[in-house]
N, C-alpha and C. Protein backbone atom coordinates (compact mmCIF):
# COMPACT_ATOMS: atom_id res chain seq x y z
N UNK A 1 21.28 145.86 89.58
CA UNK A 1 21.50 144.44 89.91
C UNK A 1 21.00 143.59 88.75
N UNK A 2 21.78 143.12 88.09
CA UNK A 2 21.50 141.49 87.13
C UNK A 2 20.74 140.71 87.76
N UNK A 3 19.76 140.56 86.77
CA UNK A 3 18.76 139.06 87.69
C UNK A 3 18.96 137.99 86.67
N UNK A 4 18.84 136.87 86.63
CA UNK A 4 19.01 135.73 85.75
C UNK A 4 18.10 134.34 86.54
N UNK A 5 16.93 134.05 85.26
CA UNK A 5 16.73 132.72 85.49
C UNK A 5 17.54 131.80 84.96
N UNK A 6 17.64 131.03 86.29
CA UNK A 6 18.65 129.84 86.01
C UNK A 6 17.99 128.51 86.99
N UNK A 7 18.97 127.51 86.63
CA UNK A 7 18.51 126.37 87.51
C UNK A 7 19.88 126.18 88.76
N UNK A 8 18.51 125.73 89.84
CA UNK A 8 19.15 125.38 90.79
C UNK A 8 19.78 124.22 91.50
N UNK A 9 20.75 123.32 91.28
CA UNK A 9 20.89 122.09 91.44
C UNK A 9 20.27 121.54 93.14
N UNK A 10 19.73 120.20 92.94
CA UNK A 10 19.44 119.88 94.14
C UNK A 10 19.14 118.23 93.63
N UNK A 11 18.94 117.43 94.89
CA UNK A 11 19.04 115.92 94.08
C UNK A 11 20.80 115.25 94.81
N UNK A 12 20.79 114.07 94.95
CA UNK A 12 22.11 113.30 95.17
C UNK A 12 22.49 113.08 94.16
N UNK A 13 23.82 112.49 94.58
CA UNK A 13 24.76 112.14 93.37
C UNK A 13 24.65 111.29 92.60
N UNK A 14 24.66 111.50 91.05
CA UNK A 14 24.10 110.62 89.84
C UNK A 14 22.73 110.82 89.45
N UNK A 15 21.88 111.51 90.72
CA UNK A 15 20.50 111.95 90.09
C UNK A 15 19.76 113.16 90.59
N UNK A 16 20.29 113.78 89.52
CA UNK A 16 20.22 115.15 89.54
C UNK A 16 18.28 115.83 89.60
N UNK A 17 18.71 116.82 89.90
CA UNK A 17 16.87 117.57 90.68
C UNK A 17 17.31 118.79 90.68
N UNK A 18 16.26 119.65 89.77
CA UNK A 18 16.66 121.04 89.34
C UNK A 18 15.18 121.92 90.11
N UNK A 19 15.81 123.08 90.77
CA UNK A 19 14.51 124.30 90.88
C UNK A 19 14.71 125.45 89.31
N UNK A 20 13.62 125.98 89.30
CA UNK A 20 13.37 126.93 88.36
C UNK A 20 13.89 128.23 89.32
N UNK A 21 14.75 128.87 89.27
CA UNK A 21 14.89 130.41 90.09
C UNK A 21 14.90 131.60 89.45
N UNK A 22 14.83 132.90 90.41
CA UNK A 22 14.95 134.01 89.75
C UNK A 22 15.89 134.11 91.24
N UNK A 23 17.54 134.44 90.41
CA UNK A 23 18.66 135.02 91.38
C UNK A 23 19.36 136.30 91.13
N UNK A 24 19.97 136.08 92.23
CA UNK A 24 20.94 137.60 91.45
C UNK A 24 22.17 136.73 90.97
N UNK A 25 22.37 137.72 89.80
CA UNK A 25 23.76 136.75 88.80
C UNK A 25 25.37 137.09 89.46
N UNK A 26 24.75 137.21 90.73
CA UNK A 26 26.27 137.52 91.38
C UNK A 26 26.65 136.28 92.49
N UNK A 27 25.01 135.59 93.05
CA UNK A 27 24.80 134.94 94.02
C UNK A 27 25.35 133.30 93.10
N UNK A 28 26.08 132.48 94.20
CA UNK A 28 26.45 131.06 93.69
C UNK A 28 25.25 130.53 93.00
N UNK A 29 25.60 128.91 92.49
CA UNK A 29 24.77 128.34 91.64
C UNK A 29 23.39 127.68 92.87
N UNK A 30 23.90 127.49 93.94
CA UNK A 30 23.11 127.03 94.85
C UNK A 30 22.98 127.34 96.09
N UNK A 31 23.30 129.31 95.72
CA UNK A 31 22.92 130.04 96.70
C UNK A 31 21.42 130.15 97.46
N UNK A 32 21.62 132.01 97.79
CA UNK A 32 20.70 132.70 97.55
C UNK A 32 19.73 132.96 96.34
N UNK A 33 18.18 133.33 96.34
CA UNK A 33 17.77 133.46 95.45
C UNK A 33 16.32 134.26 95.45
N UNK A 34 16.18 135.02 94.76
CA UNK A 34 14.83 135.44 95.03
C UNK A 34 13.66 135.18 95.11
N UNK A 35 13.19 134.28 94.16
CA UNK A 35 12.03 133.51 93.74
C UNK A 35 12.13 132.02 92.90
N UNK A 36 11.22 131.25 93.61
CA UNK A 36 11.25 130.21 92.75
C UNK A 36 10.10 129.76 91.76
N UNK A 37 10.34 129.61 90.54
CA UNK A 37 9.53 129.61 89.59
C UNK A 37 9.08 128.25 89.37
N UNK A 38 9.43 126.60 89.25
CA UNK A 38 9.29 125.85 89.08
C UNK A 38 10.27 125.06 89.58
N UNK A 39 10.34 123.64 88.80
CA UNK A 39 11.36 122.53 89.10
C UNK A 39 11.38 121.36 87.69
N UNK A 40 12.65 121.26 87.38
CA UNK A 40 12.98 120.40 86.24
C UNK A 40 13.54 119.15 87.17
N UNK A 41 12.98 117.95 85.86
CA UNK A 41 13.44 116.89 86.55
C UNK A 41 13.92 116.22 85.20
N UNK A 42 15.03 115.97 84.72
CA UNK A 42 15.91 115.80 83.33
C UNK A 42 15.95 114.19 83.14
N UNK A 43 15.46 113.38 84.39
CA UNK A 43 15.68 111.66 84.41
C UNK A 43 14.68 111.33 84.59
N UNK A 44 13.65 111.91 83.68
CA UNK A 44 12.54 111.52 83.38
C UNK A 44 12.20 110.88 81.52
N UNK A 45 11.32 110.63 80.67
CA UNK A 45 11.47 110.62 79.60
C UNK A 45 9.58 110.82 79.40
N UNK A 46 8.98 111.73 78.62
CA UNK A 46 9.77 113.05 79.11
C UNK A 46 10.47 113.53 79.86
N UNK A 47 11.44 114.61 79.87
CA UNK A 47 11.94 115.72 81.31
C UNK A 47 10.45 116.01 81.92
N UNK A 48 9.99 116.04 83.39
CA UNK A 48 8.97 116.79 83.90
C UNK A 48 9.24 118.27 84.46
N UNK A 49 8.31 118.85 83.61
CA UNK A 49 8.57 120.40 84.12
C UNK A 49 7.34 121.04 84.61
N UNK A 50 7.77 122.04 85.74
CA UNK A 50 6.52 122.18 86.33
C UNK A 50 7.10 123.87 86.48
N UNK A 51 6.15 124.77 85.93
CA UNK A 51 6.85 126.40 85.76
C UNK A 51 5.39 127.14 86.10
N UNK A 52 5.62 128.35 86.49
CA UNK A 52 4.49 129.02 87.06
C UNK A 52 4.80 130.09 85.57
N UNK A 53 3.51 129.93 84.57
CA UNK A 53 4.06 130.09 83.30
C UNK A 53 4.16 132.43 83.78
N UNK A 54 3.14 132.55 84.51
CA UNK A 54 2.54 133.58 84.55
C UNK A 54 3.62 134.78 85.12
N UNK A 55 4.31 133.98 85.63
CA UNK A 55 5.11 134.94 87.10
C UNK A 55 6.78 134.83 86.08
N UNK A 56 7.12 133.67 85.07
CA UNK A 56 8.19 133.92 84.33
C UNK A 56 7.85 134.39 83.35
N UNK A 57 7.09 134.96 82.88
CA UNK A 57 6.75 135.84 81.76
C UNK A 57 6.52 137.27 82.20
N UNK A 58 6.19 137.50 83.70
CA UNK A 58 6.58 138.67 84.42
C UNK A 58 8.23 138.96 85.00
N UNK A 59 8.67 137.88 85.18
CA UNK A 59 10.00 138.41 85.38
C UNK A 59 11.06 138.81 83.57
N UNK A 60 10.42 137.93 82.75
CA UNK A 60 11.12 138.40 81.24
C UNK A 60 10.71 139.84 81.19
N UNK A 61 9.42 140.38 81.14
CA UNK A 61 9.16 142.01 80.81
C UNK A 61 10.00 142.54 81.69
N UNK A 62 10.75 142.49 82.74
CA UNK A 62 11.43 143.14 83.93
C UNK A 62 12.77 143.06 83.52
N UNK A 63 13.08 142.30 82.43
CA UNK A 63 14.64 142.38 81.62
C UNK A 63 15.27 141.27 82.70
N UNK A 64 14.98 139.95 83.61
CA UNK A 64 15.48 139.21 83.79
C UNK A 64 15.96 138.08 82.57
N UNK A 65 16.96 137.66 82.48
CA UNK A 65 18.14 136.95 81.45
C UNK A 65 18.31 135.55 81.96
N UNK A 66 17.23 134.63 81.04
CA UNK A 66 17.31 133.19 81.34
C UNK A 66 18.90 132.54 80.91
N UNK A 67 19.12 131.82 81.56
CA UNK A 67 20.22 130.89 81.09
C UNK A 67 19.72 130.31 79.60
N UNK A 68 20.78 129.62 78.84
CA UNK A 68 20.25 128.80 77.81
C UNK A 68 19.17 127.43 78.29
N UNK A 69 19.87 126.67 79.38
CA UNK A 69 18.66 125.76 79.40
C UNK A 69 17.70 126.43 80.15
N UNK A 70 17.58 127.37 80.99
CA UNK A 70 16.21 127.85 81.14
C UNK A 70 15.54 128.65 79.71
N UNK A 71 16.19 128.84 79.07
CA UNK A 71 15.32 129.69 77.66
C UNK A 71 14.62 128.40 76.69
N UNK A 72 14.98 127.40 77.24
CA UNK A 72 14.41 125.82 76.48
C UNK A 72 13.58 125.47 76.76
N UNK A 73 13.79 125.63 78.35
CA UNK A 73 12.31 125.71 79.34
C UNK A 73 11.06 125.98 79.02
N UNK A 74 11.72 127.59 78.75
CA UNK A 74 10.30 128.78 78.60
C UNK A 74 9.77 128.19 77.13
N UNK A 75 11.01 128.17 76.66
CA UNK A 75 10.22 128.31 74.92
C UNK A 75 9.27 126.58 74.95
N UNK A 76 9.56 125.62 75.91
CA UNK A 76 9.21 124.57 75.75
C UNK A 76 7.45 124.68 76.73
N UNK A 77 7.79 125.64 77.35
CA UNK A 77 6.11 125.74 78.56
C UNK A 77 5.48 126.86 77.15
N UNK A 78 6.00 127.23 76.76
CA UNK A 78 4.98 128.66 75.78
C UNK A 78 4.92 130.25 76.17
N UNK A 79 5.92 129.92 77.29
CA UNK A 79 6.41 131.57 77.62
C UNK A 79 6.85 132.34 76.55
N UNK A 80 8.09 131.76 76.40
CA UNK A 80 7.95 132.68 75.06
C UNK A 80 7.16 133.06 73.63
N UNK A 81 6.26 132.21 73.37
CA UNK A 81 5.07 132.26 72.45
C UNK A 81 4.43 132.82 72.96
N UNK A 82 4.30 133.39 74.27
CA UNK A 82 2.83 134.57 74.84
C UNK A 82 3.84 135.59 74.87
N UNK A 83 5.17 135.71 74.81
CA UNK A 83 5.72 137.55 74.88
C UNK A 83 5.55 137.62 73.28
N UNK A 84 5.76 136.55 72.58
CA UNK A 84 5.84 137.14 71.17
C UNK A 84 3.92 137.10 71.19
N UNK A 85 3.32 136.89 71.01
CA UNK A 85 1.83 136.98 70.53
C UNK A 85 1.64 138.58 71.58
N UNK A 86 2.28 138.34 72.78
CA UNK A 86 1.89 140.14 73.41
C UNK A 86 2.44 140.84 72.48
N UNK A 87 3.48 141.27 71.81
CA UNK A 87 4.19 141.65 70.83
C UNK A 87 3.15 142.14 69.74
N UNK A 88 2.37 140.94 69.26
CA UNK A 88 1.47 140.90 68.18
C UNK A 88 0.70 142.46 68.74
N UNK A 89 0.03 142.00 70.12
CA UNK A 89 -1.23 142.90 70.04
C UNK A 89 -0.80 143.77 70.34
N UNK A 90 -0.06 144.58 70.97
CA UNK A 90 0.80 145.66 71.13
C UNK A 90 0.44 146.50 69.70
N UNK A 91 0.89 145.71 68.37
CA UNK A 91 1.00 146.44 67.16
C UNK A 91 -0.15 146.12 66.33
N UNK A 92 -1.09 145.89 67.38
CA UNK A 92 -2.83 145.78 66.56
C UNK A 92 -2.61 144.51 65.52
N UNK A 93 -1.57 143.31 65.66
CA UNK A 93 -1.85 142.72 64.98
C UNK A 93 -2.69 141.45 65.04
N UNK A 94 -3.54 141.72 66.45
CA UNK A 94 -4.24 140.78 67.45
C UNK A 94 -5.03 141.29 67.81
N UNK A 95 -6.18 140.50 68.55
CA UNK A 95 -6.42 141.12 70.06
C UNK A 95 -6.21 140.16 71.31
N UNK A 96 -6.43 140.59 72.29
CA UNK A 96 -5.81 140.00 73.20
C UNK A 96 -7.07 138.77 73.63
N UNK A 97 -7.89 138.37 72.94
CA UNK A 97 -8.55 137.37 72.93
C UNK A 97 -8.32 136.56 72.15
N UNK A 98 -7.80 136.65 70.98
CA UNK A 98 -7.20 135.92 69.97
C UNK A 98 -5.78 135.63 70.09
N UNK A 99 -5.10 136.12 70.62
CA UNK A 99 -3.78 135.79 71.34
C UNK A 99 -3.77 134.64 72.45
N UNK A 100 -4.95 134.80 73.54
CA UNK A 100 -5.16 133.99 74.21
C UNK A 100 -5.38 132.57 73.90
N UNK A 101 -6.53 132.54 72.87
CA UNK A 101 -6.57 131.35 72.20
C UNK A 101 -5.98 130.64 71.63
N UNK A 102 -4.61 131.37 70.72
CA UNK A 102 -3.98 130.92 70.17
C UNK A 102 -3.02 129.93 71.30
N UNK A 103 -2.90 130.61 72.50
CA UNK A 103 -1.97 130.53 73.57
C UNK A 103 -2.14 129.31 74.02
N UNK A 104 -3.88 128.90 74.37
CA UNK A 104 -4.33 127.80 75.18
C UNK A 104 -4.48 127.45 74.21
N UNK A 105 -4.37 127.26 72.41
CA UNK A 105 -4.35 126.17 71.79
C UNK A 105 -2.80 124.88 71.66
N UNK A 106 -2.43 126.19 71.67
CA UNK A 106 -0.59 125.64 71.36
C UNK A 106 -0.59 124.42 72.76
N UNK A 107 -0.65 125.68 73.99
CA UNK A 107 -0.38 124.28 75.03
C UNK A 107 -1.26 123.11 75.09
N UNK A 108 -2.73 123.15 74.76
CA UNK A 108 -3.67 121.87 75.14
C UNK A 108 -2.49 120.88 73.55
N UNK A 109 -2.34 121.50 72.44
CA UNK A 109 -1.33 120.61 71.97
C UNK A 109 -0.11 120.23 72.37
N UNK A 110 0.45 120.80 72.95
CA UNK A 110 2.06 120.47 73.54
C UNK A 110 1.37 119.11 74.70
N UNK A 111 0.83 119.40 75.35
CA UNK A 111 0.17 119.09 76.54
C UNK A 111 -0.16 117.66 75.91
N UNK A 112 -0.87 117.22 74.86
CA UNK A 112 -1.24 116.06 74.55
C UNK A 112 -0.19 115.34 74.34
N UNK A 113 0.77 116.00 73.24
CA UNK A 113 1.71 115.75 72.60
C UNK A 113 2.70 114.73 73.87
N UNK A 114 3.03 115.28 74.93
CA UNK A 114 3.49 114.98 76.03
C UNK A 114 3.41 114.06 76.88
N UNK A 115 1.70 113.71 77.24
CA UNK A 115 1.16 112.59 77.75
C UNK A 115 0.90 112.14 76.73
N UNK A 116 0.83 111.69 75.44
CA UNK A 116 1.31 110.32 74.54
C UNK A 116 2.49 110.11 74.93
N UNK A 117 3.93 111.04 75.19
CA UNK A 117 4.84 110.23 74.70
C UNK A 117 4.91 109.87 76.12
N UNK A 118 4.63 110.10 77.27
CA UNK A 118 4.76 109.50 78.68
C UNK A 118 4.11 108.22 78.14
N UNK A 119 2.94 108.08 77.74
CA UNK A 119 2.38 106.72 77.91
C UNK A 119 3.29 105.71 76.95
N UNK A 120 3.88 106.44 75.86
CA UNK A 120 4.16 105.00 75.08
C UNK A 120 5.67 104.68 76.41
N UNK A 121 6.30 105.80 77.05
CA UNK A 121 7.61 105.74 77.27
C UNK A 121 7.04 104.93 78.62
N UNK A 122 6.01 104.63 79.58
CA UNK A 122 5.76 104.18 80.48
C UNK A 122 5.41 102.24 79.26
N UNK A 123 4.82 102.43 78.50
CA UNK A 123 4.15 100.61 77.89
C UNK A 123 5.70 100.45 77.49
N UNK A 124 6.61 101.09 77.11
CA UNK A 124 7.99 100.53 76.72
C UNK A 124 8.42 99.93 77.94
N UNK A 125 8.82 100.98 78.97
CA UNK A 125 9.13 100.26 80.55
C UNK A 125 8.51 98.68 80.89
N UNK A 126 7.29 98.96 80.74
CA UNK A 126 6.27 97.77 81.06
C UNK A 126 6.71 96.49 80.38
N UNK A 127 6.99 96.95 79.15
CA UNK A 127 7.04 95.58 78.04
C UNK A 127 8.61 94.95 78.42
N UNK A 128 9.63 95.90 78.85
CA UNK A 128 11.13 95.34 79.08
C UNK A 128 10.80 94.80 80.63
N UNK A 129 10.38 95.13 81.54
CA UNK A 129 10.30 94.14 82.31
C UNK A 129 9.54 92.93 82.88
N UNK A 130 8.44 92.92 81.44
CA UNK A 130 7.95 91.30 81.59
C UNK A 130 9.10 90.72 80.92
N UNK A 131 10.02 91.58 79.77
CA UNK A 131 11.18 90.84 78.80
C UNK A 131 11.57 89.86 80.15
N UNK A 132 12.12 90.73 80.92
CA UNK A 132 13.57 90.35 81.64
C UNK A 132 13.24 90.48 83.22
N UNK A 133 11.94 89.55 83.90
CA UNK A 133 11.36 89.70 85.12
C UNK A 133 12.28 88.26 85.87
N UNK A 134 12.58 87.46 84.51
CA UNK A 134 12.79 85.84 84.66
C UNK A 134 11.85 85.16 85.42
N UNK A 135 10.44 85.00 84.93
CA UNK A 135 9.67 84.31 84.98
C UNK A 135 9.46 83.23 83.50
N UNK A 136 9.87 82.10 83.96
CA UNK A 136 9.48 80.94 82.73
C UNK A 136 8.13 80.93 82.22
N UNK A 137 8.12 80.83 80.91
CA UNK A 137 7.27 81.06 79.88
C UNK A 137 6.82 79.97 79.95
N UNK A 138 5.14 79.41 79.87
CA UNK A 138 4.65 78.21 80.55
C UNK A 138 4.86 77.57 78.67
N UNK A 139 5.19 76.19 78.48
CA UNK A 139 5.38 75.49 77.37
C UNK A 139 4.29 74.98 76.76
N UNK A 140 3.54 74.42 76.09
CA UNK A 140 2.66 74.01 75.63
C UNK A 140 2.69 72.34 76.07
N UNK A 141 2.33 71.03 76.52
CA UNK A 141 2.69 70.18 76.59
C UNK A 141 2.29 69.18 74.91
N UNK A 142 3.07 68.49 74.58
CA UNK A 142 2.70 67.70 73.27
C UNK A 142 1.79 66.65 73.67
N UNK A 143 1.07 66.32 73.21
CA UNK A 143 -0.27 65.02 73.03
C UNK A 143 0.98 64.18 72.30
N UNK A 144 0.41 62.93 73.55
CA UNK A 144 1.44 61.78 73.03
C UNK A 144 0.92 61.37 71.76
N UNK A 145 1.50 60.66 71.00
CA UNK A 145 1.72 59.95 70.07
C UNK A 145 0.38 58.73 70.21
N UNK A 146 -0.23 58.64 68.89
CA UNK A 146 -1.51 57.22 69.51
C UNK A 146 -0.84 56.18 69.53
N UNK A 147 0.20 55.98 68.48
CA UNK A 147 0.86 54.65 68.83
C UNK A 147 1.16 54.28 69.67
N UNK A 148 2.38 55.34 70.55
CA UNK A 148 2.52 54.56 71.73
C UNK A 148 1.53 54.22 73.19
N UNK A 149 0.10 54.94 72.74
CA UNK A 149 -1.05 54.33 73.39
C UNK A 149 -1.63 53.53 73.16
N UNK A 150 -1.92 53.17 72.00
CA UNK A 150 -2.33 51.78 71.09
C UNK A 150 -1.66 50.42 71.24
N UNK A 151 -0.27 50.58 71.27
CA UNK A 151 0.23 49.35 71.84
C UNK A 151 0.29 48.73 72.70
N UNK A 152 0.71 49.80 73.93
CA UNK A 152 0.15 48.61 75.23
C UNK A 152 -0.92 48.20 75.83
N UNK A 153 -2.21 48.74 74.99
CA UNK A 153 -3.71 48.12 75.14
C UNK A 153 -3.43 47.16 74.26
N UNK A 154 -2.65 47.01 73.30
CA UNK A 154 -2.99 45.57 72.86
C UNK A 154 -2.06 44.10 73.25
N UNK A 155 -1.19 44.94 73.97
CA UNK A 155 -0.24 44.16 74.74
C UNK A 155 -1.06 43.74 75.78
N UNK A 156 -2.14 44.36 76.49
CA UNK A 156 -2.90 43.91 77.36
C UNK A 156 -3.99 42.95 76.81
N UNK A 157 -3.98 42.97 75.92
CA UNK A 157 -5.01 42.43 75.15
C UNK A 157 -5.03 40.85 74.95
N UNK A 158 -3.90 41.07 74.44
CA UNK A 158 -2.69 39.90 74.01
C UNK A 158 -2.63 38.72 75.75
N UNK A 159 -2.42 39.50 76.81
CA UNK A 159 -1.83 38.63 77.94
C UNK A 159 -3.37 38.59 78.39
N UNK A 160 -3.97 39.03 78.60
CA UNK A 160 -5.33 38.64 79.39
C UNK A 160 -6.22 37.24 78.57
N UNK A 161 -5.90 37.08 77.07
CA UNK A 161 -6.28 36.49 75.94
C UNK A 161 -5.01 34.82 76.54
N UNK A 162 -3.89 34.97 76.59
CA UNK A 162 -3.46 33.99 77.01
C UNK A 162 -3.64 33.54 78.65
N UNK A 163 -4.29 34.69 79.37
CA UNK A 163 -4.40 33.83 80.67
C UNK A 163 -5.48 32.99 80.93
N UNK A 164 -6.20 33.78 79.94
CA UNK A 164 -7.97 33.12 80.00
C UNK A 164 -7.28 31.49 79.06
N UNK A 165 -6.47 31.46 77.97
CA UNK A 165 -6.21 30.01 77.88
C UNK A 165 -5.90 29.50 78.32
N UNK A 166 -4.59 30.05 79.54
CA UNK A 166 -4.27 28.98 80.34
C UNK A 166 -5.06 28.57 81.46
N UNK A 167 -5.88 29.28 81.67
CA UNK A 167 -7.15 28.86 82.97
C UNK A 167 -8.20 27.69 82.43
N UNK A 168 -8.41 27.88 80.89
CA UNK A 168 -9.34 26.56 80.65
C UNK A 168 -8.18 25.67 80.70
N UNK A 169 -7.02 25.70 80.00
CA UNK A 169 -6.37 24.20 79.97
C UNK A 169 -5.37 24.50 81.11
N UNK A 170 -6.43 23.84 82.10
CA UNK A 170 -5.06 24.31 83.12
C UNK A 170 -4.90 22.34 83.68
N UNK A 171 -3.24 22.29 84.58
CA UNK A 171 -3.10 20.64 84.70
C UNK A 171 -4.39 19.53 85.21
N UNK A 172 -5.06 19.99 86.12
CA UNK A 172 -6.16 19.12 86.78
C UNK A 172 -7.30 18.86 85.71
N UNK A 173 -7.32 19.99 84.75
CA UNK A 173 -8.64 19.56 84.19
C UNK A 173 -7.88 18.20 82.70
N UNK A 174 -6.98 18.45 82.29
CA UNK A 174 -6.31 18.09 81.54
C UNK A 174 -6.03 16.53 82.15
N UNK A 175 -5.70 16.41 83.30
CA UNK A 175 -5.80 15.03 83.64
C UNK A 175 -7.02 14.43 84.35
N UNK A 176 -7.85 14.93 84.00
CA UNK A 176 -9.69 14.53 84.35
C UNK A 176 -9.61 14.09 83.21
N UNK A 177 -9.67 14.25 82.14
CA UNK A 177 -9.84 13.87 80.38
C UNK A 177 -9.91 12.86 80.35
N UNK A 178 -8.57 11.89 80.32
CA UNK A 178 -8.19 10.84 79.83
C UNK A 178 -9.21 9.49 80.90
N UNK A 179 -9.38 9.87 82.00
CA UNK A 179 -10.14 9.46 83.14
C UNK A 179 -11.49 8.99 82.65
N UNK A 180 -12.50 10.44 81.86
CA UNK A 180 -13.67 10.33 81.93
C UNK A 180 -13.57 9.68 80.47
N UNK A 181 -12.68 9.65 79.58
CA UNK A 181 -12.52 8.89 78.19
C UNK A 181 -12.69 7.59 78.58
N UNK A 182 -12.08 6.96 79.59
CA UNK A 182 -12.34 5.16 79.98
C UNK A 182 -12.97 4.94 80.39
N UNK A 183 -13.99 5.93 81.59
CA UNK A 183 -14.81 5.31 81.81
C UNK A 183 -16.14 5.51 81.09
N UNK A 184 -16.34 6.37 80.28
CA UNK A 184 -17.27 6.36 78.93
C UNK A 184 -17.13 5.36 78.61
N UNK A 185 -15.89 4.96 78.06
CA UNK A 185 -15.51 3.34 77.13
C UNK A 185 -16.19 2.01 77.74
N UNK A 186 -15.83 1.81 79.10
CA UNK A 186 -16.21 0.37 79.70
C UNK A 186 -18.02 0.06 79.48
N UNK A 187 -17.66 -1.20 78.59
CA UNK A 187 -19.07 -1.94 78.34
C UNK A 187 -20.10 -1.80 79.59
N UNK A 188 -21.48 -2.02 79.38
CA UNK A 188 -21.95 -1.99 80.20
C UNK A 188 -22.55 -3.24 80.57
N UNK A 189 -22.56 -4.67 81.58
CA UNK A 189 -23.21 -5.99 81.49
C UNK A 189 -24.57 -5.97 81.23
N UNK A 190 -24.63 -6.76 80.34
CA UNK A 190 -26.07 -7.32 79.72
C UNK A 190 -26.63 -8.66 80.76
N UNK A 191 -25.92 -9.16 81.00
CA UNK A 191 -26.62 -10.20 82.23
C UNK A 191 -26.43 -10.41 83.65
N UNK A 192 -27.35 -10.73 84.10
CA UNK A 192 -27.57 -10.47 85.82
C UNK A 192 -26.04 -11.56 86.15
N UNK A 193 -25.68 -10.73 87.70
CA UNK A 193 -24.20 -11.43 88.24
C UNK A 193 -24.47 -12.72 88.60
N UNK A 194 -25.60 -13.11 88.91
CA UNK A 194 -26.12 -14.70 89.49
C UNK A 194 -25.82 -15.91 88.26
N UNK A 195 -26.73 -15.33 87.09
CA UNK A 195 -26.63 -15.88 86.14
C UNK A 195 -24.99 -15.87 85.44
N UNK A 196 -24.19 -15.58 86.09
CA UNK A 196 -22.70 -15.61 85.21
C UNK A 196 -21.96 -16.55 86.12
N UNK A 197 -22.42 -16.51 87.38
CA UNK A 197 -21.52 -17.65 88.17
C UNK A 197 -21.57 -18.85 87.89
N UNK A 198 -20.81 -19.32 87.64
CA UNK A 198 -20.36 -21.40 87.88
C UNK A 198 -21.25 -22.11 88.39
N UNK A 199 -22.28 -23.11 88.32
CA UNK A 199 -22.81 -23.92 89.00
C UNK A 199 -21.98 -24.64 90.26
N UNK A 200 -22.73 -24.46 91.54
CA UNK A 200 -21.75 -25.91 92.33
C UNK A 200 -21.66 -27.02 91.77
N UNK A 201 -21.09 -28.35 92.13
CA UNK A 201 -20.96 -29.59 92.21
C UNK A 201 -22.88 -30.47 92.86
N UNK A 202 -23.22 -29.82 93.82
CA UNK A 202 -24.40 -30.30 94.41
C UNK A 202 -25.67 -29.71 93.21
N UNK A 203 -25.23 -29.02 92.77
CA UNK A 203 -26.76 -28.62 91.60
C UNK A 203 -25.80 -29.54 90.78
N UNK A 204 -25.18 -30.11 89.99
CA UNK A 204 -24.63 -30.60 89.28
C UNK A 204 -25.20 -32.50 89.47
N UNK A 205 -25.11 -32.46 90.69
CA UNK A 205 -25.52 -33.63 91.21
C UNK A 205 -27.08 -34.09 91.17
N UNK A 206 -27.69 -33.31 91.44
CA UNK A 206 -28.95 -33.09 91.66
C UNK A 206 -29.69 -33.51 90.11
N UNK A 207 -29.07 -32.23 89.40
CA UNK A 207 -29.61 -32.77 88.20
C UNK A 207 -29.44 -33.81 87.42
N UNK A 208 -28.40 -34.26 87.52
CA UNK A 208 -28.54 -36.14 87.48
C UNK A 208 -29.35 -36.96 87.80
């Protein structure tokens, strides 16, 4: 019996959702299957892949036959970099402690490598939808101009300056003036009112 890792479609239409399998290469694409190894998710940026590295590197020694995109998979988790480094020690060109290391060095790098590019590919997301949230961008307001504050304080300046003139020269006091001018003027009598009257006729007589 042919065994083949392949992917298993699953997911609605337009957004696709993959299992990792081990089937028989006789069984449909979204049959039967023997084992499931992981799950690809391709509408991601990264793709997220999640593979049980241990159990597909046991089904490769067993002569199971990945598809091409599952062989992208493996070579992308480090499956295939641990059959070739087993390879190594096999022919003493290792040991299997130094293989190991090499093993968990590669992935803690892939591994970083990965969550950078999630994070810049998550601050890109972030940054296009403050672009395009359509929230108005608050404006700066301009500081008026002093002139046109300067002028109508002195326009006020100006009318409070003529009301206060027209309140001293206003009509009543203006015709008090000429009033208190005449009677300043009129002489004042120098001799008593008795002494200015006319003699009668009988003092006239008398003194004869």
């Amino acid at each position: 019996m042919a065994v083949k890792l392949r992917l298993q479609r699953k997911g609605r239409k337009g957004a696709p959702f993959y299992h990792i399998v081990v089937a028989d290469a006789r069984s449909p694409r979204d049959g039967r299957f023997i084992e499931k190894l992981g799950t690809y998710n391709p509408l991601t940026v990264p793709a997220t892949i999640e593979l049980d590295r241990d159990r597909a590197y046991d089904w490769l020694k067993k002569g199971a036959q990945p598809t091409d995109t599952v062989r992208s998979i493996l070579r992308f988790k480090g499956v295939l970099l641990k059959k070739h480094l087993d390879r190594g020690v096999k022919k003493g060109a290792l040991t299997p402690e130094q293989a190991e290391e090499k093993l968990n060095a590669w992935i803690d790098q892939k591994e970083a490598r990965i969550a950078a590019r999630r994070e810049a590919s998550a601050e890109g997301k972030r940054q296009f939808v403050a672009a395009v949230d359509g929230v108005a961008k608050a404006k700066p307001k301009p500081a008026p101009p002093v002139e046109e504050v300067a002028e109508p304080a002195a326009e006020a300046v100006e009318a409070a300056a003529e009301a206060v003139e027209a309140v001293e020269t206003s009509p009543v006091e203006a015709a008090a003036e000429p009033v208190v001018e005449a009677v300043a003027e009129v002489p004042e009598a120098t001799e008593p009112v008795e002494d200015a009257a006319p003699a009668s006729e009988e003092e006239k007589s008398g003194d004869a």
